[in-house]
C-alpha atoms as a PDB file:
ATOM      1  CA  UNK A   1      14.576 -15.607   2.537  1.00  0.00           C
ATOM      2  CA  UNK A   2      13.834 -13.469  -0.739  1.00  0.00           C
ATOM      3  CA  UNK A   3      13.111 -15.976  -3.033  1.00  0.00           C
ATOM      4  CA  UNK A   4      11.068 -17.137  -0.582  1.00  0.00           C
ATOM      5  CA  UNK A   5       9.177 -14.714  -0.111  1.00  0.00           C
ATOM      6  CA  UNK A   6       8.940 -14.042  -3.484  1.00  0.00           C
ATOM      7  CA  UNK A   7       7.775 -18.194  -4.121  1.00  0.00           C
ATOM      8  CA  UNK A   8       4.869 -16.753  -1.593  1.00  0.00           C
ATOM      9  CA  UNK A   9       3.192 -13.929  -3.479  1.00  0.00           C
ATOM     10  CA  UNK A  10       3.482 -16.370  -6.525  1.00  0.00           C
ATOM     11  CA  UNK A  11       1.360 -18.650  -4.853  1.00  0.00           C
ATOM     12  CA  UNK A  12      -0.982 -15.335  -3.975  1.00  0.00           C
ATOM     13  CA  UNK A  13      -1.781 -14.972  -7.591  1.00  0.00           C
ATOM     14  CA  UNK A  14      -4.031 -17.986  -8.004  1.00  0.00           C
ATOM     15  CA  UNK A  15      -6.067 -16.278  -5.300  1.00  0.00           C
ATOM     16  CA  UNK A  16      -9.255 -14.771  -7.132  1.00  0.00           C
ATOM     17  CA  UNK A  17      -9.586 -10.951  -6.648  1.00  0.00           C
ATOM     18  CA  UNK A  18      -5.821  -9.864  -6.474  1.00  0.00           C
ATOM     19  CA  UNK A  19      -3.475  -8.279  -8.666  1.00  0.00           C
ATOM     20  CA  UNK A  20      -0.717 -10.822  -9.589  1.00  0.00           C
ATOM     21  CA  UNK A  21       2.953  -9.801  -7.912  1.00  0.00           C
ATOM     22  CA  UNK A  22       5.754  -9.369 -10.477  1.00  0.00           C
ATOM     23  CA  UNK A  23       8.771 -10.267  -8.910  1.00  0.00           C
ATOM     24  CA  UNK A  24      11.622  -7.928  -9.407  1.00  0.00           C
ATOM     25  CA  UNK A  25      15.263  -8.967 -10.851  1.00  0.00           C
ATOM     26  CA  UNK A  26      17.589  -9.946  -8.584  1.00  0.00           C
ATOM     27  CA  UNK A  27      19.894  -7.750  -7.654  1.00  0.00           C
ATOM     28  CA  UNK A  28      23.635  -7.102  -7.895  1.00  0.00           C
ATOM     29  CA  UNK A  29      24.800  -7.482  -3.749  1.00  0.00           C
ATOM     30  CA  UNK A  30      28.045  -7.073  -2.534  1.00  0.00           C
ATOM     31  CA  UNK A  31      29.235  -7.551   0.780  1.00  0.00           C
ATOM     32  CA  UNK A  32      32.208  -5.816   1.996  1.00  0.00           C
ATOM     33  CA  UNK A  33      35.434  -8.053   1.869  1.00  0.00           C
ATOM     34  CA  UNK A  34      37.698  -9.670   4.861  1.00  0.00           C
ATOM     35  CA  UNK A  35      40.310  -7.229   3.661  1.00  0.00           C
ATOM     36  CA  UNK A  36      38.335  -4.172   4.014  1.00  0.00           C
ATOM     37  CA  UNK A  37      36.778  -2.028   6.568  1.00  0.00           C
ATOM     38  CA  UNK A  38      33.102  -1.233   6.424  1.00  0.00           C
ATOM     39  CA  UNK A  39      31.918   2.105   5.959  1.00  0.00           C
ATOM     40  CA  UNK A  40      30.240   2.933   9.165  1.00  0.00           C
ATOM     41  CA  UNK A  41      30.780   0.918  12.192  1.00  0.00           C
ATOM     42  CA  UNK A  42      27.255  -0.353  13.207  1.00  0.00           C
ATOM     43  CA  UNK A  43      27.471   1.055  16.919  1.00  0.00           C
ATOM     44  CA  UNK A  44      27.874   4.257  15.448  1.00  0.00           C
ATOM     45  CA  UNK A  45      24.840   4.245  12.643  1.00  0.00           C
ATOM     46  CA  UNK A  46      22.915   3.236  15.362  1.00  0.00           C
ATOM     47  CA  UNK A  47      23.822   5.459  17.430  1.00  0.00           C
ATOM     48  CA  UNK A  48      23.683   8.289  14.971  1.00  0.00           C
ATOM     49  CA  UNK A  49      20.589   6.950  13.315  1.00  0.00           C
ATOM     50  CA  UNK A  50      18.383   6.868  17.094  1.00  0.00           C
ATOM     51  CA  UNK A  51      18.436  10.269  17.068  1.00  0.00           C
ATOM     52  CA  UNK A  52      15.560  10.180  13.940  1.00  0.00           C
ATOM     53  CA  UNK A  53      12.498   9.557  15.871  1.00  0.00           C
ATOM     54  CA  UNK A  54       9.911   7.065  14.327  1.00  0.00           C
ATOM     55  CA  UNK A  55       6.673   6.050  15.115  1.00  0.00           C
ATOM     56  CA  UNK A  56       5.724   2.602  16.093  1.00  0.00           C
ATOM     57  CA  UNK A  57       3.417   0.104  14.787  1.00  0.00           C
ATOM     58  CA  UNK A  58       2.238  -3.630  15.081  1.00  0.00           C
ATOM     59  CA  UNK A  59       1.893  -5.804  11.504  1.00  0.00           C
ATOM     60  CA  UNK A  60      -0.632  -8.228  11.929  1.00  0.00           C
ATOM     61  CA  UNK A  61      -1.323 -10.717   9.552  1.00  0.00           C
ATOM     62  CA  UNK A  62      -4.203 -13.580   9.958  1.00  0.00           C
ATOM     63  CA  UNK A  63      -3.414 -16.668  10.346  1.00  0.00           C
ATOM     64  CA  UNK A  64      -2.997 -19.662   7.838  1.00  0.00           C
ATOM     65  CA  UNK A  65      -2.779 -23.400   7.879  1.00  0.00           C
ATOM     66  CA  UNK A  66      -4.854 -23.592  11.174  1.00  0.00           C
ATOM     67  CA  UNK A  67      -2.265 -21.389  13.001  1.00  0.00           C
ATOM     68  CA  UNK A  68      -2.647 -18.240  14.808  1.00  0.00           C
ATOM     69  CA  UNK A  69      -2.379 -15.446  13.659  1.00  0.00           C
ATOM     70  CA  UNK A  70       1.501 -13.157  13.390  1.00  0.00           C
ATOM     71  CA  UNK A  71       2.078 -10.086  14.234  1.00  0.00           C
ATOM     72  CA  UNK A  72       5.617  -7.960  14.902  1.00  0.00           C
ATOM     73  CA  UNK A  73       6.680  -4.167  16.348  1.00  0.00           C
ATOM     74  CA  UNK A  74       7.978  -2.471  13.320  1.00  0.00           C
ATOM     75  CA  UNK A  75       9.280   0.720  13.750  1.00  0.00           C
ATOM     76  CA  UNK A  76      10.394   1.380   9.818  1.00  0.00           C
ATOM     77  CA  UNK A  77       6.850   1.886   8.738  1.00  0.00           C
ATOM     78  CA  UNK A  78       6.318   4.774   6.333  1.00  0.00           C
ATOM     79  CA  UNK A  79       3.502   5.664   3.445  1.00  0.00           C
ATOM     80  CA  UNK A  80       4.798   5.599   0.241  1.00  0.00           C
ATOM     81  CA  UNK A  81       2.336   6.806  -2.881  1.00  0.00           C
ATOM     82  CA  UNK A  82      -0.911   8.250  -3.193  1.00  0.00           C
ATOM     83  CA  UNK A  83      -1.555   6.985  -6.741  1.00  0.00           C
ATOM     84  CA  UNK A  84      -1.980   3.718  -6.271  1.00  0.00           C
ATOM     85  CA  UNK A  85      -2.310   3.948  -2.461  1.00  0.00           C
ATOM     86  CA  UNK A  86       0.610   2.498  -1.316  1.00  0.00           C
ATOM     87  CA  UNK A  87       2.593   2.001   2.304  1.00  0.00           C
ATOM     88  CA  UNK A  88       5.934   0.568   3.219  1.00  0.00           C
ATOM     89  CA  UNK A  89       7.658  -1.038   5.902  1.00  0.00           C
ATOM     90  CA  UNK A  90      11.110  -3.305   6.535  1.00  0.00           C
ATOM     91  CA  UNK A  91      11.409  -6.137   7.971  1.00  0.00           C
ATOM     92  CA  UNK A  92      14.829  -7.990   9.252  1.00  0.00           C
ATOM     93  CA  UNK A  93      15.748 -10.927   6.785  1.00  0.00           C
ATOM     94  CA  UNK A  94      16.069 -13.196   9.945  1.00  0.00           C
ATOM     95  CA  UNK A  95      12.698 -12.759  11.181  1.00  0.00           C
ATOM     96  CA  UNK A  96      10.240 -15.551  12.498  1.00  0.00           C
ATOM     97  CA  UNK A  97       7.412 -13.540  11.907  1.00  0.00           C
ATOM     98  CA  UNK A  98       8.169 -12.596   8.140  1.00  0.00           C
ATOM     99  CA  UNK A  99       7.383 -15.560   6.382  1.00  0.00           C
ATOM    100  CA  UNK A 100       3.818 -16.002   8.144  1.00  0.00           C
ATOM    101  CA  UNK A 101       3.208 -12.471   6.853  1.00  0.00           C
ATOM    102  CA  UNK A 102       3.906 -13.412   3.330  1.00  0.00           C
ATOM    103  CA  UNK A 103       2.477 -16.632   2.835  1.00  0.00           C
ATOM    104  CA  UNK A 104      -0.856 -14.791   4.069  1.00  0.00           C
ATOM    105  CA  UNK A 105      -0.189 -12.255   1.277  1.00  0.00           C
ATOM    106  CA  UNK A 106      -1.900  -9.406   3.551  1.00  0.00           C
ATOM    107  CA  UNK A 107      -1.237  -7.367   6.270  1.00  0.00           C
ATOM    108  CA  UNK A 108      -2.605  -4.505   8.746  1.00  0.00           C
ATOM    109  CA  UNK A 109      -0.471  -1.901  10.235  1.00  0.00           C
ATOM    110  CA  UNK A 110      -1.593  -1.101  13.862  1.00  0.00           C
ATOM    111  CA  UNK A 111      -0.404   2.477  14.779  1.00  0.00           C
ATOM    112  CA  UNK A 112       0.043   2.328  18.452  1.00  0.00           C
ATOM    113  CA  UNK A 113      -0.981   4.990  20.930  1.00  0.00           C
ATOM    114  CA  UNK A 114       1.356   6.456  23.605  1.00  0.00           C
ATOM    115  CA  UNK A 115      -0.493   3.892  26.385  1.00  0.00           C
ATOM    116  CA  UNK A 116       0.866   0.666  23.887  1.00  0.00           C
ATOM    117  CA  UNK A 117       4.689   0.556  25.091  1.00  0.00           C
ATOM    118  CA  UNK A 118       3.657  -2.576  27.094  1.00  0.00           C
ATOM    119  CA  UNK A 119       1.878  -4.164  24.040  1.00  0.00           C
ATOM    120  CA  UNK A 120       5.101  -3.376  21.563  1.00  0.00           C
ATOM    121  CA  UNK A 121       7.287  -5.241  24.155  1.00  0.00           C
ATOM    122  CA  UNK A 122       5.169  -7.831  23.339  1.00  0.00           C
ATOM    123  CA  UNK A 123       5.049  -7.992  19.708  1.00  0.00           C
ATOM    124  CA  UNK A 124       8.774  -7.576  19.744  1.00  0.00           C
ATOM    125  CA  UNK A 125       9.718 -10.687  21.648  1.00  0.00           C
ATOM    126  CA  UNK A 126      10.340 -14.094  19.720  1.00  0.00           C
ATOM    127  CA  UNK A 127       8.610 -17.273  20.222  1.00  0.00           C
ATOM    128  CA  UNK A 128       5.873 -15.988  22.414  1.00  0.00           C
ATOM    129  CA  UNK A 129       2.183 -16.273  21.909  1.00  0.00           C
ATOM    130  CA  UNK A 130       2.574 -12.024  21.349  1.00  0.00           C
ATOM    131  CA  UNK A 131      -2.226 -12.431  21.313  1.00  0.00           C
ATOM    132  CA  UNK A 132      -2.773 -14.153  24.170  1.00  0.00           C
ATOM    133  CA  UNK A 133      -5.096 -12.005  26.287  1.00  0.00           C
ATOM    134  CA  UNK A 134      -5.185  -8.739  23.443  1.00  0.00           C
ATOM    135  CA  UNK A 135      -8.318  -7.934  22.270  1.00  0.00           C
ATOM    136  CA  UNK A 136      -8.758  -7.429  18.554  1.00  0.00           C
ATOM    137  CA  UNK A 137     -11.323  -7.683  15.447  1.00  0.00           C
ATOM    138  CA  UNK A 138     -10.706  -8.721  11.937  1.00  0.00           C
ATOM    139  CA  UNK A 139      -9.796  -6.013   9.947  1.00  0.00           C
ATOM    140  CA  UNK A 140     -12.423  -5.685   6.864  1.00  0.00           C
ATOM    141  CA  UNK A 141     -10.482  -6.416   3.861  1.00  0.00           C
ATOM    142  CA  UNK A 142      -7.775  -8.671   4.699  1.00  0.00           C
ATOM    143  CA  UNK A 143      -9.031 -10.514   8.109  1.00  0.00           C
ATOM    144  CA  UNK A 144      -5.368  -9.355   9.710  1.00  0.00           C
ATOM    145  CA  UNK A 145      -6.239  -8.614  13.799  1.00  0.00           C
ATOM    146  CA  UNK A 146      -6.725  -4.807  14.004  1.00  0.00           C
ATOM    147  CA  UNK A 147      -5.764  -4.301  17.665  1.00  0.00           C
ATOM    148  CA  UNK A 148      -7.869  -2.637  20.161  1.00  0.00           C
ATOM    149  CA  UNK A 149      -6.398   1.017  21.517  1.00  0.00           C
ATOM    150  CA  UNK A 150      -4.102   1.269  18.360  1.00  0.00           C
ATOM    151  CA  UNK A 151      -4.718   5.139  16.705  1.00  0.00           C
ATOM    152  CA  UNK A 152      -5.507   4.179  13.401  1.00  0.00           C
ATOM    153  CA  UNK A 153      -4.841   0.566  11.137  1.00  0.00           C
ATOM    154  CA  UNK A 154      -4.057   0.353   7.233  1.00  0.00           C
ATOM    155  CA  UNK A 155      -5.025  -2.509   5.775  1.00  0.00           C
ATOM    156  CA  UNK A 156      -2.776  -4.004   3.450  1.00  0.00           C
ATOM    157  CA  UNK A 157      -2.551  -6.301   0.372  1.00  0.00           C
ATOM    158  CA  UNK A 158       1.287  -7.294  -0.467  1.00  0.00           C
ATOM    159  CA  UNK A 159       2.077  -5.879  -3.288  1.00  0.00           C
ATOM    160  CA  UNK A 160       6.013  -6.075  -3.496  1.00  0.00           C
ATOM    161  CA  UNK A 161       9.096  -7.043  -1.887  1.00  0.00           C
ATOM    162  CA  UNK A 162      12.172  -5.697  -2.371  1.00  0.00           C
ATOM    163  CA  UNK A 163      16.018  -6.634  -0.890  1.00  0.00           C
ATOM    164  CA  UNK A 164      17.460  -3.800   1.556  1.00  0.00           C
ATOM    165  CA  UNK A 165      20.839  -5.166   2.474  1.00  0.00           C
ATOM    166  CA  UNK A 166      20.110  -7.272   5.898  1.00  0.00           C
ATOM    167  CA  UNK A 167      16.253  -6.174   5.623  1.00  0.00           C
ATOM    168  CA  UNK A 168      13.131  -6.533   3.348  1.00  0.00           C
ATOM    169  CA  UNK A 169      11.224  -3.743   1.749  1.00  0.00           C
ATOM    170  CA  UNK A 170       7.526  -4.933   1.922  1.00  0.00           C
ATOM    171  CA  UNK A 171       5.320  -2.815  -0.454  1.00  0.00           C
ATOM    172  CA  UNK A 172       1.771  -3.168   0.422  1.00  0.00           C
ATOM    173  CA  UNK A 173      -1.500  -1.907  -1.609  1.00  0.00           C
ATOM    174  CA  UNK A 174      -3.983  -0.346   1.026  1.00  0.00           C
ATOM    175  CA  UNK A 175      -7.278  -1.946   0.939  1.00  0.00           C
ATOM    176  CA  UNK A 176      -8.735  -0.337   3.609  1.00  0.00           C
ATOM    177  CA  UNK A 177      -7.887   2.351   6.503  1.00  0.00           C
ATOM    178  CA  UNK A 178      -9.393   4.267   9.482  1.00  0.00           C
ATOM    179  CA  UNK A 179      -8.696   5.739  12.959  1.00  0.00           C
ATOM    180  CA  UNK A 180     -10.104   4.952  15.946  1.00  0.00           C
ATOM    181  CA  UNK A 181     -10.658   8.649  17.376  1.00  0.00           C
ATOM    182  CA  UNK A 182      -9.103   7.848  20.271  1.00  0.00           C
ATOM    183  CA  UNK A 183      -7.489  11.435  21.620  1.00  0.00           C
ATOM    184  CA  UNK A 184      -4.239  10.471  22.298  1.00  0.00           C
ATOM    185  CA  UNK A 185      -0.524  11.003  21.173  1.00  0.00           C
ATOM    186  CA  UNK A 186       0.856   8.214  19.275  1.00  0.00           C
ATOM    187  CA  UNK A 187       4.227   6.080  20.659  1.00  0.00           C
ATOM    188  CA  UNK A 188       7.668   7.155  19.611  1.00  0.00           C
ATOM    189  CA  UNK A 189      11.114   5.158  19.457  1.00  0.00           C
ATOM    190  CA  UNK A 190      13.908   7.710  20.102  1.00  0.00           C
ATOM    191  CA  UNK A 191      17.499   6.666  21.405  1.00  0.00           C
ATOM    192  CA  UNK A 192      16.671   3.581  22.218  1.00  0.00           C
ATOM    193  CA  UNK A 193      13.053   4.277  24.021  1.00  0.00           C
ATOM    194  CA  UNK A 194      10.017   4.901  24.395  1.00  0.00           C
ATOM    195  CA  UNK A 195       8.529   8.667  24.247  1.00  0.00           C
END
């Protein structure tokens, strides 16, 4: 799934306009062994780890190739630099969505309001047509579908990818950014829910 992703933002660099993507080395991985015991049992750094609350966001991404456009919930969203602009967020290796994103080479990060639990659902199921009936515009720089009601969208140029054990670290170059106004508290993901 790295490489390709990484075969994707190549292909991004004959597009006029955009900084070229320099693919990082691969790195050293090592997965733990039949004979021993992992660290942390996974129940438990769940468990553990739900008690960090995180906000919640959509990626969007336009669509390519005469398809429609992709989109996922993404609650590991975070900024990342101020000099370049920069924002982050991880994706799971296995996802559907993922390799839509990259081979459009942008993104735009929908923060959603406390009213959007329905619409996260949504984006979080598999296979579905996660647009059908949700208004949205094009968001100025990249054309990714800047939902209606979200708080406040990045838009996003991909500007590196990085390996994270079973997830991706997408790196992306903000373009363009704004909130909406609207005067309401965003939606949290704490213990397994919604706040």
């Amino acid at each position: 799934m790295a490489a390709a992703a990484v075969r994707y933002l190549r292909s991004a660099e004959a597009c006029p306009g955009r900084e070229p993507v320099e693919a990082l080395p691969p790195p050293v991985l090592r997965c733990v062994g039949d004979d021993e015991r992992a660290p942390v049992p996974a129940a438990e750094f769940r468990r553990v780890l739900g008690n960090f609350a995180t906000g919640v966001v959509v990626v969007t991404a336009p669509g390519t190739a005469g398809r429609a456009p992709a989109g996922f919930a993404c609650q590991s969203f975070s900024s990342l630099s101020l000099d370049p602009p920069l924002v982050a967020f991880m994706v799971g290796r296995t996802s559907t969505t993922w390799p839509r994103i990259a081979r459009a080479g942008v993104f735009c990060v929908n923060v959603l309001s406390v009213e959007q639990g329905p619409l996260c659902r949504a984006f979080a199921v598999s296979g579905a047509d996660k647009f059908a009936g949700v208004p949205f515009d094009a968001a100025p720089a990249s054309g990714s579908p800047r939902l209606a009601g979200a708080l406040a969208w990045i838009d996003c140029t991909i500007h590196a990818v990085h390996t994270g054990g079973d997830h991706l670290i997408v790196v992306g170059r903000v373009d363009a950014l704004g909130t909406t106004g609207t005067p309401t508290a965003p939606l949290l993901f704490h213990r397994g829910r919604f706040l």
